[in-house]
C-alpha atoms as a PDB file:
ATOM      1  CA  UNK A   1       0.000   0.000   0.000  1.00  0.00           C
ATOM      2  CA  UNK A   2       1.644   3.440  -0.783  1.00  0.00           C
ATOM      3  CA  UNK A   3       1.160   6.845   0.984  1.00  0.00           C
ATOM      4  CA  UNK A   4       0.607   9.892  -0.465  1.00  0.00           C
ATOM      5  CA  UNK A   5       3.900  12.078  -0.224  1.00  0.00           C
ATOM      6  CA  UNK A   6       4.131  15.781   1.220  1.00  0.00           C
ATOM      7  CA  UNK A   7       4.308  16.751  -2.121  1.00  0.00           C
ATOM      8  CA  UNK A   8       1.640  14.936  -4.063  1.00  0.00           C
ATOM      9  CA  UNK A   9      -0.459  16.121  -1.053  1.00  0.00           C
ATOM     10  CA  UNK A  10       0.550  19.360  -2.024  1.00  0.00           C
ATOM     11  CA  UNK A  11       0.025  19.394  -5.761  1.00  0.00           C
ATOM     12  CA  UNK A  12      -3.410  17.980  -5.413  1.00  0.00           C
ATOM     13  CA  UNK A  13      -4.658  20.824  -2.973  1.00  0.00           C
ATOM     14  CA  UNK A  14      -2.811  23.073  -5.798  1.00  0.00           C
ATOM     15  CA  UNK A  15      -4.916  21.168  -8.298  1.00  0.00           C
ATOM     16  CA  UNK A  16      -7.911  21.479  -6.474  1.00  0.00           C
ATOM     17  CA  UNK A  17      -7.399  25.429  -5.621  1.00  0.00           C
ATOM     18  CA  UNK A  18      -7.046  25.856  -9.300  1.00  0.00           C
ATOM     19  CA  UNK A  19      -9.598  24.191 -10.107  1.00  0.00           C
ATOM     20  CA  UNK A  20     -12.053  26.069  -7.637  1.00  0.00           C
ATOM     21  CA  UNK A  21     -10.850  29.505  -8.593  1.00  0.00           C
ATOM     22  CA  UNK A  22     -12.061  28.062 -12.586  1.00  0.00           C
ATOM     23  CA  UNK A  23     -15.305  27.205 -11.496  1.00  0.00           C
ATOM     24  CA  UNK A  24     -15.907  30.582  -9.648  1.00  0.00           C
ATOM     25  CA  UNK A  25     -14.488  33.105 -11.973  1.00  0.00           C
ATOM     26  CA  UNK A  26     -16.223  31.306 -15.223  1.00  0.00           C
ATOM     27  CA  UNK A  27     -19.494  31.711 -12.530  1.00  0.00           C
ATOM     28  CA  UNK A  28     -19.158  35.072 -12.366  1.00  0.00           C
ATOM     29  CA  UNK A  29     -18.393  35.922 -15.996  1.00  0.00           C
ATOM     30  CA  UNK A  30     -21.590  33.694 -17.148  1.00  0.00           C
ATOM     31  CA  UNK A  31     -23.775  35.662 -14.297  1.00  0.00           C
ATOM     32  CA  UNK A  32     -22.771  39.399 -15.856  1.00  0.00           C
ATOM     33  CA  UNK A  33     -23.171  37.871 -19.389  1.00  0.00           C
ATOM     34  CA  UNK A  34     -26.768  36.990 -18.708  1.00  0.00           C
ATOM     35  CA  UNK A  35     -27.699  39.641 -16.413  1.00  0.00           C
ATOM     36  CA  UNK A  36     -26.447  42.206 -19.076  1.00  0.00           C
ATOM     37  CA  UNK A  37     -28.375  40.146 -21.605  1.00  0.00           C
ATOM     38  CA  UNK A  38     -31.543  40.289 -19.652  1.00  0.00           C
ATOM     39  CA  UNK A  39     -30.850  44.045 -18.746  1.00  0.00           C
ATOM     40  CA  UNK A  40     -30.797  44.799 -22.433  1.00  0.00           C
ATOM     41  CA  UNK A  41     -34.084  42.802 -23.255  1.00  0.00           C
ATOM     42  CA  UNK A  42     -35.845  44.463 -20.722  1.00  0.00           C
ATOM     43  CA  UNK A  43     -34.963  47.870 -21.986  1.00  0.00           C
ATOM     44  CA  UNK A  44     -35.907  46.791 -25.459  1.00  0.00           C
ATOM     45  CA  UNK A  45     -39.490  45.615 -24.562  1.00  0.00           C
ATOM     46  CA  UNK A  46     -39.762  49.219 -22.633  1.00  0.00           C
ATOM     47  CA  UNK A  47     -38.534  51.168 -25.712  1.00  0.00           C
ATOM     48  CA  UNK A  48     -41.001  49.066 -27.970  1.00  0.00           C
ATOM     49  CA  UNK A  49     -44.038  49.393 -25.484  1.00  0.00           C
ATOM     50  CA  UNK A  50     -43.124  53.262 -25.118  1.00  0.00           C
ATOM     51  CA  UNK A  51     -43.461  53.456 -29.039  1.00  0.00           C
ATOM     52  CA  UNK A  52     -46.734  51.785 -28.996  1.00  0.00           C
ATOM     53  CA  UNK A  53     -48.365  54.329 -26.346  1.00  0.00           C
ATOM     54  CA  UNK A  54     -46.640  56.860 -27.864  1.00  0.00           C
ATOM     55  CA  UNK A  55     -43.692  58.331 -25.250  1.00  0.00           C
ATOM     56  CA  UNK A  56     -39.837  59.089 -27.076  1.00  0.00           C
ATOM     57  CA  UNK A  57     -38.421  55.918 -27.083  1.00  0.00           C
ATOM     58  CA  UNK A  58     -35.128  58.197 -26.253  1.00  0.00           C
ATOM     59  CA  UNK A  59     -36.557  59.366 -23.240  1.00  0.00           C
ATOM     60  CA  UNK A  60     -36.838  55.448 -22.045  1.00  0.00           C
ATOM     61  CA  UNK A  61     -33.506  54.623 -23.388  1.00  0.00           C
ATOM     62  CA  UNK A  62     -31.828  57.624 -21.160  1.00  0.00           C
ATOM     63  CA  UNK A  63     -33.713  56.210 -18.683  1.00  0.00           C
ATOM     64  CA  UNK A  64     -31.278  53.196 -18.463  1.00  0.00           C
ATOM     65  CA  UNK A  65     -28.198  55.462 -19.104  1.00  0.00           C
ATOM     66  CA  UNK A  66     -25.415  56.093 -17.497  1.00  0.00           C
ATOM     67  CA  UNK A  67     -25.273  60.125 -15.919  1.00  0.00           C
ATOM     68  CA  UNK A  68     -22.714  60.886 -18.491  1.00  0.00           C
ATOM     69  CA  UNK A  69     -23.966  59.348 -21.595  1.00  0.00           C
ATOM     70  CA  UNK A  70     -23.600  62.312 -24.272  1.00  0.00           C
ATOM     71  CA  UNK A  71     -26.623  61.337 -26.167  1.00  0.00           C
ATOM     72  CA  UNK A  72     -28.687  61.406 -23.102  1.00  0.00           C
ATOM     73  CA  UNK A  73     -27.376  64.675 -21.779  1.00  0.00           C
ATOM     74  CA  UNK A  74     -27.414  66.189 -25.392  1.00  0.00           C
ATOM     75  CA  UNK A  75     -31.467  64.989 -25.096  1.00  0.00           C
ATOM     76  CA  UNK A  76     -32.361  66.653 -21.912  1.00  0.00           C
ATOM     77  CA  UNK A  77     -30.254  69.654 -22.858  1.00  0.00           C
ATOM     78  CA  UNK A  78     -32.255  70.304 -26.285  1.00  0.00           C
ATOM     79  CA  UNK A  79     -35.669  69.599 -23.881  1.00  0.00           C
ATOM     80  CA  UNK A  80     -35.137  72.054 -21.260  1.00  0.00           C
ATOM     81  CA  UNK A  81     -34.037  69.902 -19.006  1.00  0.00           C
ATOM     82  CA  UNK A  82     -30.728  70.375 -17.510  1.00  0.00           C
ATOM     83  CA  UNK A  83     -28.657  67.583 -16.352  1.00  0.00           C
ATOM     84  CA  UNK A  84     -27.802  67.581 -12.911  1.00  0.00           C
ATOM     85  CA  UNK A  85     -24.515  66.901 -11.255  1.00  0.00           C
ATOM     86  CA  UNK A  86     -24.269  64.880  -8.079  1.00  0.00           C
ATOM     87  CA  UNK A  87     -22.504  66.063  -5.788  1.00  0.00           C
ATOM     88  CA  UNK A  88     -21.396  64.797  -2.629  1.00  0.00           C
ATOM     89  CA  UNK A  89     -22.933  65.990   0.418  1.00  0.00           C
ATOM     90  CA  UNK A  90     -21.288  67.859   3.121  1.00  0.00           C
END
């Protein structure tokens, strides 16, 4: 019967770390992937149901933009409606 050596213990936790650290970081990277992909569905249905009722389908896309998106802020600039800046409070 032969017993595992110090170091074939230690390449097999090796092994075994590398392995887990696969399995979580291709987890993570398949979560954003779909929650970006739902995240973008759901902001096409609400553009195409705003274009049914009638509201600017830019208006609803903005709505899902970032604060410094330039076509947003070029939107609510030409619509009266200034952008505002956060700003930290005091």
């Amino acid at each position: 019967m032969r017993t595992n050596t110090v170091f074939e213990q230690f390449r097999n936790n090796i092994t075994h770390l590398i392995i887990s650290f696969t399995i979580i970081i291709t987890s993570g990277i398949i979560s954003l992937a779909i929650y970006s992909f739902n995240d973008r569905s759901l902001m096409a249905n609400n553009i195409e149901t705003a274009m049914n009722k009638g509201v600017d389908p830019l208006s609803v896309r903005c709505s899902y933009a970032a604060h410094d998106d330039a076509v947003c802020v070029a939107y609510s600039i030409t619509h009266g409606n200034t952008p505002t800046i956060s700003q930290s409070k005091k």
